[in-house]
N, C-alpha and C. Protein backbone atom coordinates (compact mmCIF):
# COMPACT_ATOMS: atom_id res chain seq x y z
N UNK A 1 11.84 -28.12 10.18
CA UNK A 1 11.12 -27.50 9.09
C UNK A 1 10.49 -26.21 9.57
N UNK A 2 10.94 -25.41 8.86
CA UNK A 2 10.25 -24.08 9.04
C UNK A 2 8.53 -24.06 8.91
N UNK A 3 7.63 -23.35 9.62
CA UNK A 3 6.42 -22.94 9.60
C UNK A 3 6.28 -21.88 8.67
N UNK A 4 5.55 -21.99 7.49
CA UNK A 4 5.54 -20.58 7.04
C UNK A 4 3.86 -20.42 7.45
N UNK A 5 3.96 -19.26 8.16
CA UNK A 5 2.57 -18.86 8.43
C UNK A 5 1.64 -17.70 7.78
N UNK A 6 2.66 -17.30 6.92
CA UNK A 6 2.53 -16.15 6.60
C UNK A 6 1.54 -16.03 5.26
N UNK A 7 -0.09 -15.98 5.43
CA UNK A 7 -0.56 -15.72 4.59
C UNK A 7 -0.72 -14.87 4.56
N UNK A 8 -0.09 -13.87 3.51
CA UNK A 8 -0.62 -12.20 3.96
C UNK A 8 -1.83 -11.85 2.90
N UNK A 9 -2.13 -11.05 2.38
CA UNK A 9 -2.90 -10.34 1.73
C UNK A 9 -2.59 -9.87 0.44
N UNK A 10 -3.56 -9.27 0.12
CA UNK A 10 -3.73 -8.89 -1.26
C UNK A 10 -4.66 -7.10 -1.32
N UNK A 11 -3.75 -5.94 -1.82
CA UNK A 11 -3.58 -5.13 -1.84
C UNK A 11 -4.20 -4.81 -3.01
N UNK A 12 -6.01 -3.78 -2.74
CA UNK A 12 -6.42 -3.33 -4.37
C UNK A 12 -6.58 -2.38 -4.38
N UNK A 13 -5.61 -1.59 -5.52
CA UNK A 13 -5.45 0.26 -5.21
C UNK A 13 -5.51 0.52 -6.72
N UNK A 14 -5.95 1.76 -6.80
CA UNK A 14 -6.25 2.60 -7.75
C UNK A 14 -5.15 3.79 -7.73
N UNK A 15 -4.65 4.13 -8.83
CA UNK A 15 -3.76 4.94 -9.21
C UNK A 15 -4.42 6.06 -9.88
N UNK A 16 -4.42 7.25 -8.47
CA UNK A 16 -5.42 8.38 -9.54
C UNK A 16 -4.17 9.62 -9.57
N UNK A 17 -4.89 10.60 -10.25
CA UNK A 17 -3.80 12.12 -10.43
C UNK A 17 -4.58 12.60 -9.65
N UNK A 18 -4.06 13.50 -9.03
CA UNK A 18 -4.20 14.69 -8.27
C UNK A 18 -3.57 16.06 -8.35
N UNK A 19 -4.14 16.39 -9.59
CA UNK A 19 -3.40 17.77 -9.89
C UNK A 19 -3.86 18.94 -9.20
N UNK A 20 -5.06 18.93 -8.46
CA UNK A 20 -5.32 19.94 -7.40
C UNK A 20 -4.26 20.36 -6.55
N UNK A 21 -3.77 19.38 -5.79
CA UNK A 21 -2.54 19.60 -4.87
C UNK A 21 -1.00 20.35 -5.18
N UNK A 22 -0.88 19.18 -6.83
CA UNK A 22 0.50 19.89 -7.27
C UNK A 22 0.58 18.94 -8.51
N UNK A 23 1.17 19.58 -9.43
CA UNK A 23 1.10 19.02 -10.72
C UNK A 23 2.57 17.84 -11.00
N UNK A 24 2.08 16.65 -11.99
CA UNK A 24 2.97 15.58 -11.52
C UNK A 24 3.04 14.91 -10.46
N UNK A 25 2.34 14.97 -9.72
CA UNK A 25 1.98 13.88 -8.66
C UNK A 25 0.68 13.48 -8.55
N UNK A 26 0.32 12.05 -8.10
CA UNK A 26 -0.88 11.15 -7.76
C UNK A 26 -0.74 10.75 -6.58
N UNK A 27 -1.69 9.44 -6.56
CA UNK A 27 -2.24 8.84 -5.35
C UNK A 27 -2.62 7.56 -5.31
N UNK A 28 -2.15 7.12 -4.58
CA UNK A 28 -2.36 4.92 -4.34
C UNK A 28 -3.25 5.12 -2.97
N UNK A 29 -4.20 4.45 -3.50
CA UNK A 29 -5.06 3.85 -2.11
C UNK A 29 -5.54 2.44 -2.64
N UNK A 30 -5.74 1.95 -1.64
CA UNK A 30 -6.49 0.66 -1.27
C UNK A 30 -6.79 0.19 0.29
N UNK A 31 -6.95 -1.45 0.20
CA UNK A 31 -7.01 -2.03 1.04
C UNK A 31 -6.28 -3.39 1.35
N UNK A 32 -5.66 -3.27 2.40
CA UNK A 32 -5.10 -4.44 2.78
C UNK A 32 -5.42 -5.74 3.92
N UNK A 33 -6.00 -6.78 3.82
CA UNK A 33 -6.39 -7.93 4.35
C UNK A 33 -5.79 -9.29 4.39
N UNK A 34 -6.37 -9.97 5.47
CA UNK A 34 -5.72 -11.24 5.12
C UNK A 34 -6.10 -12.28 4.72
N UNK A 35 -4.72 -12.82 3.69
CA UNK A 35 -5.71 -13.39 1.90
C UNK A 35 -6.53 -14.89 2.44
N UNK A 36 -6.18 -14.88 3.84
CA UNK A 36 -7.27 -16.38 3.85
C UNK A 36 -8.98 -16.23 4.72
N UNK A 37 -8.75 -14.92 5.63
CA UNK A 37 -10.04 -15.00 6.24
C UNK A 37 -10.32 -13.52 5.60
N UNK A 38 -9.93 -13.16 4.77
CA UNK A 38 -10.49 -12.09 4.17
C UNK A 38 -10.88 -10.43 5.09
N UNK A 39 -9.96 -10.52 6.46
CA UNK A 39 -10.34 -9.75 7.76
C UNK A 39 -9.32 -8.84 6.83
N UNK A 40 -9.84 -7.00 7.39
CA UNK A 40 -8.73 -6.11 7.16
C UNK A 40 -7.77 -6.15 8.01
N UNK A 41 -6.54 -6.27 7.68
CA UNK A 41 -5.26 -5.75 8.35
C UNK A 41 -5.58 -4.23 9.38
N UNK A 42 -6.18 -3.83 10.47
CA UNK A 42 -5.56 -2.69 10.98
C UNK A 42 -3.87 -1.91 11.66
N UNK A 43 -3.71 -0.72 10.75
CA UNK A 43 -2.59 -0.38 11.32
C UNK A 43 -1.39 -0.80 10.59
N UNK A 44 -1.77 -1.73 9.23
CA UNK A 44 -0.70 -2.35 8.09
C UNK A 44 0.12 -0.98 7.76
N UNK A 45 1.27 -1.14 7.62
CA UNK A 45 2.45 0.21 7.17
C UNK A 45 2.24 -0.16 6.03
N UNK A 46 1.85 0.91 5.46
CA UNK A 46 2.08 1.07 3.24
C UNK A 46 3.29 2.19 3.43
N UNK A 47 4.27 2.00 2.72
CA UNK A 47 5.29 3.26 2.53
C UNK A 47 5.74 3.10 0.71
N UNK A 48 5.89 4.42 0.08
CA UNK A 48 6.57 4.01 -1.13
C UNK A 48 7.80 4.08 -0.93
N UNK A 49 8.66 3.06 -1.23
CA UNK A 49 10.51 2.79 -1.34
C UNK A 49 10.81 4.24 -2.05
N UNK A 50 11.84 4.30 -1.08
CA UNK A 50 13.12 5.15 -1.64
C UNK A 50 11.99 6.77 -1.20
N UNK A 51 11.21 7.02 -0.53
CA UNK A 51 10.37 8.34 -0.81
C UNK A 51 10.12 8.52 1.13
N UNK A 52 9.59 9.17 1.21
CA UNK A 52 8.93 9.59 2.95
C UNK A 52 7.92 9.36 3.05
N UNK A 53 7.22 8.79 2.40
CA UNK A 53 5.64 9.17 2.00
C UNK A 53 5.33 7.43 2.44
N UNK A 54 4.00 7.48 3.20
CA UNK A 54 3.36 6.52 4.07
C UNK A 54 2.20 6.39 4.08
N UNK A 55 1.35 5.52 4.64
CA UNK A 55 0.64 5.72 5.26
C UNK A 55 0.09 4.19 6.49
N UNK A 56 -0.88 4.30 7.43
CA UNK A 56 -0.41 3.28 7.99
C UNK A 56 -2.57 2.92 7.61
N UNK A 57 -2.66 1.88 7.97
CA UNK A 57 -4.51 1.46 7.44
C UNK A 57 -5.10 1.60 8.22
N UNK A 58 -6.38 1.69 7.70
CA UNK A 58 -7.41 2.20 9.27
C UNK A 58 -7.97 1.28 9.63
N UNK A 59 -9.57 0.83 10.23
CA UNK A 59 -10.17 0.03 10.88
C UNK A 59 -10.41 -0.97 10.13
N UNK A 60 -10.68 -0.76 8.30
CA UNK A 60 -11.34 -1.34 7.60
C UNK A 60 -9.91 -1.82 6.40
N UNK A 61 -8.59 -1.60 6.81
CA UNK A 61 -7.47 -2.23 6.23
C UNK A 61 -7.66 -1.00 5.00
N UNK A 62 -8.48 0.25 4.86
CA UNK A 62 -7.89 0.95 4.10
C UNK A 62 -6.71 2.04 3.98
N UNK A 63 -5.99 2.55 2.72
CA UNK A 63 -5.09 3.74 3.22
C UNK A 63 -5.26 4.56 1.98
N UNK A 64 -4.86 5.58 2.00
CA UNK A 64 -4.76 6.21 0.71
C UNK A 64 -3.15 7.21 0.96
N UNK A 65 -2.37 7.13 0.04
CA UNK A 65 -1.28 8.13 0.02
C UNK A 65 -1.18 9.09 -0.93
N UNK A 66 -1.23 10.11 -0.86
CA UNK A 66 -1.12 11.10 -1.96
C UNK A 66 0.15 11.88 -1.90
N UNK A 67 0.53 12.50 -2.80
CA UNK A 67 1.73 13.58 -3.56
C UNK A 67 2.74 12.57 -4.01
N UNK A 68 2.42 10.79 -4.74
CA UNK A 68 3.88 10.71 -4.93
C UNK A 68 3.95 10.99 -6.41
N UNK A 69 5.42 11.42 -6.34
CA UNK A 69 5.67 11.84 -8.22
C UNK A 69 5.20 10.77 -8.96
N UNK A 70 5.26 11.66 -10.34
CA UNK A 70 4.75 10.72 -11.61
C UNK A 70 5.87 9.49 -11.84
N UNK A 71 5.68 8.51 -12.34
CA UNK A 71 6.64 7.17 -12.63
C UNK A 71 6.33 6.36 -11.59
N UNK A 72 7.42 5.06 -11.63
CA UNK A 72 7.06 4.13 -10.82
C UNK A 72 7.94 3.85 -9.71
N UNK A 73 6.58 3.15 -8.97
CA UNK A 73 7.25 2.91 -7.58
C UNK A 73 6.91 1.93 -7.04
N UNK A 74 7.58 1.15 -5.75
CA UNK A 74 7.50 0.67 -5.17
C UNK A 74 6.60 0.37 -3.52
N UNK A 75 5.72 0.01 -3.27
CA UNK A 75 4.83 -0.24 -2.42
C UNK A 75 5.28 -1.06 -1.78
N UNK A 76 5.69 -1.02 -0.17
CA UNK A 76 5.67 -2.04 0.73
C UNK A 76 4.83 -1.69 1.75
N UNK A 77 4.68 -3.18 1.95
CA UNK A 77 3.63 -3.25 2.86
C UNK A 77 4.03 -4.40 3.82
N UNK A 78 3.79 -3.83 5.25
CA UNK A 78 3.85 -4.32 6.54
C UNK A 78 3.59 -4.54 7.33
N UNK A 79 3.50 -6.05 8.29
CA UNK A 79 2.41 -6.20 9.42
C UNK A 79 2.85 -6.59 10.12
N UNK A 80 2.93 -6.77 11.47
CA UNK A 80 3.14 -7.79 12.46
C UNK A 80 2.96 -9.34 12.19
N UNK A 81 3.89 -10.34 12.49
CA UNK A 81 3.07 -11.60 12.08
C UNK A 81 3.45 -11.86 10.99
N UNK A 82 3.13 -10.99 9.63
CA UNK A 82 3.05 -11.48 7.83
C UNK A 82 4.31 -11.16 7.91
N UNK A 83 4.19 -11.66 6.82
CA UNK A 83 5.61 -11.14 5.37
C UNK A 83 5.82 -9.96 4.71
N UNK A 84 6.87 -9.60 4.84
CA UNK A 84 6.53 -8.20 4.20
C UNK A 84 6.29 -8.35 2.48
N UNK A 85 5.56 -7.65 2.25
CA UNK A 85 4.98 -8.02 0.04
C UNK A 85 5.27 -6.29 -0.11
N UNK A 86 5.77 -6.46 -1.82
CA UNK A 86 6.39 -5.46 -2.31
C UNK A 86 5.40 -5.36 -3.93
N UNK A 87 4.61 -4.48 -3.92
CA UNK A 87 4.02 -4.18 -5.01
C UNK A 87 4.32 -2.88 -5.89
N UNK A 88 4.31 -3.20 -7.19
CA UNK A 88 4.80 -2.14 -8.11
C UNK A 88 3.82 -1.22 -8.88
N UNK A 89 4.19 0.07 -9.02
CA UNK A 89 2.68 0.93 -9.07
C UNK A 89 3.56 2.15 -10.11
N UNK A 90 2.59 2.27 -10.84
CA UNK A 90 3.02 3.36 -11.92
C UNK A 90 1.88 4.26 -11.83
N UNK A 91 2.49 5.44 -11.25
CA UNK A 91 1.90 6.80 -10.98
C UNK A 91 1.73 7.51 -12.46
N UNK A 92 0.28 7.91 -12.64
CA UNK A 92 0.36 8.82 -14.35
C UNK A 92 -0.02 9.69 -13.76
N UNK A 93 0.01 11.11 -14.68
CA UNK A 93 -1.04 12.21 -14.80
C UNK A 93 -2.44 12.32 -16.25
């Protein structure tokens, strides 16, 4: 029998615009932890699918990514240890 050990976390981000930078694109930030002792993930990979755009979490399991285009996308997220989880995010202006 397999071990699944993998309690990963739970990812809470805000979808803002950022038309300062460049028009039609926003920004996903949050934080990522783990969903049973509630500790931040440091160093968790956030990337949006199919794009270049990243970011990796800091001390406190936060990240923020900015410039991705308007519409939706895909959020993965990655740790050592966990599972990788795939969250879906609709960028507005």
């Amino acid at each position: 029998m397999k071990k699944n050990s993998y309690v990963f976390f739970l990812l809470i981000f805000l979808v803002t615009s950022h038309l300062i930078y460049s028009q039609g694109t926003g920004s996903v930030s949050g934080r990522v932890i783990d969903k049973s002792t509630k500790e931040p993930l440091i160093g968790a990979n956030v990337v949006v699918l199919n794009t270049s755009l990243g970011a990796a979490t800091d001390y406190e399991g936060k990240f923020v990514i900015h410039h991705i285009p308007v519409g939706k996308h895909t959020l993965q997220i990655s740790y050592i240890g966990y599972e990788t989880q795939r969250i879906d995010v609709d960028i507005t202006t």
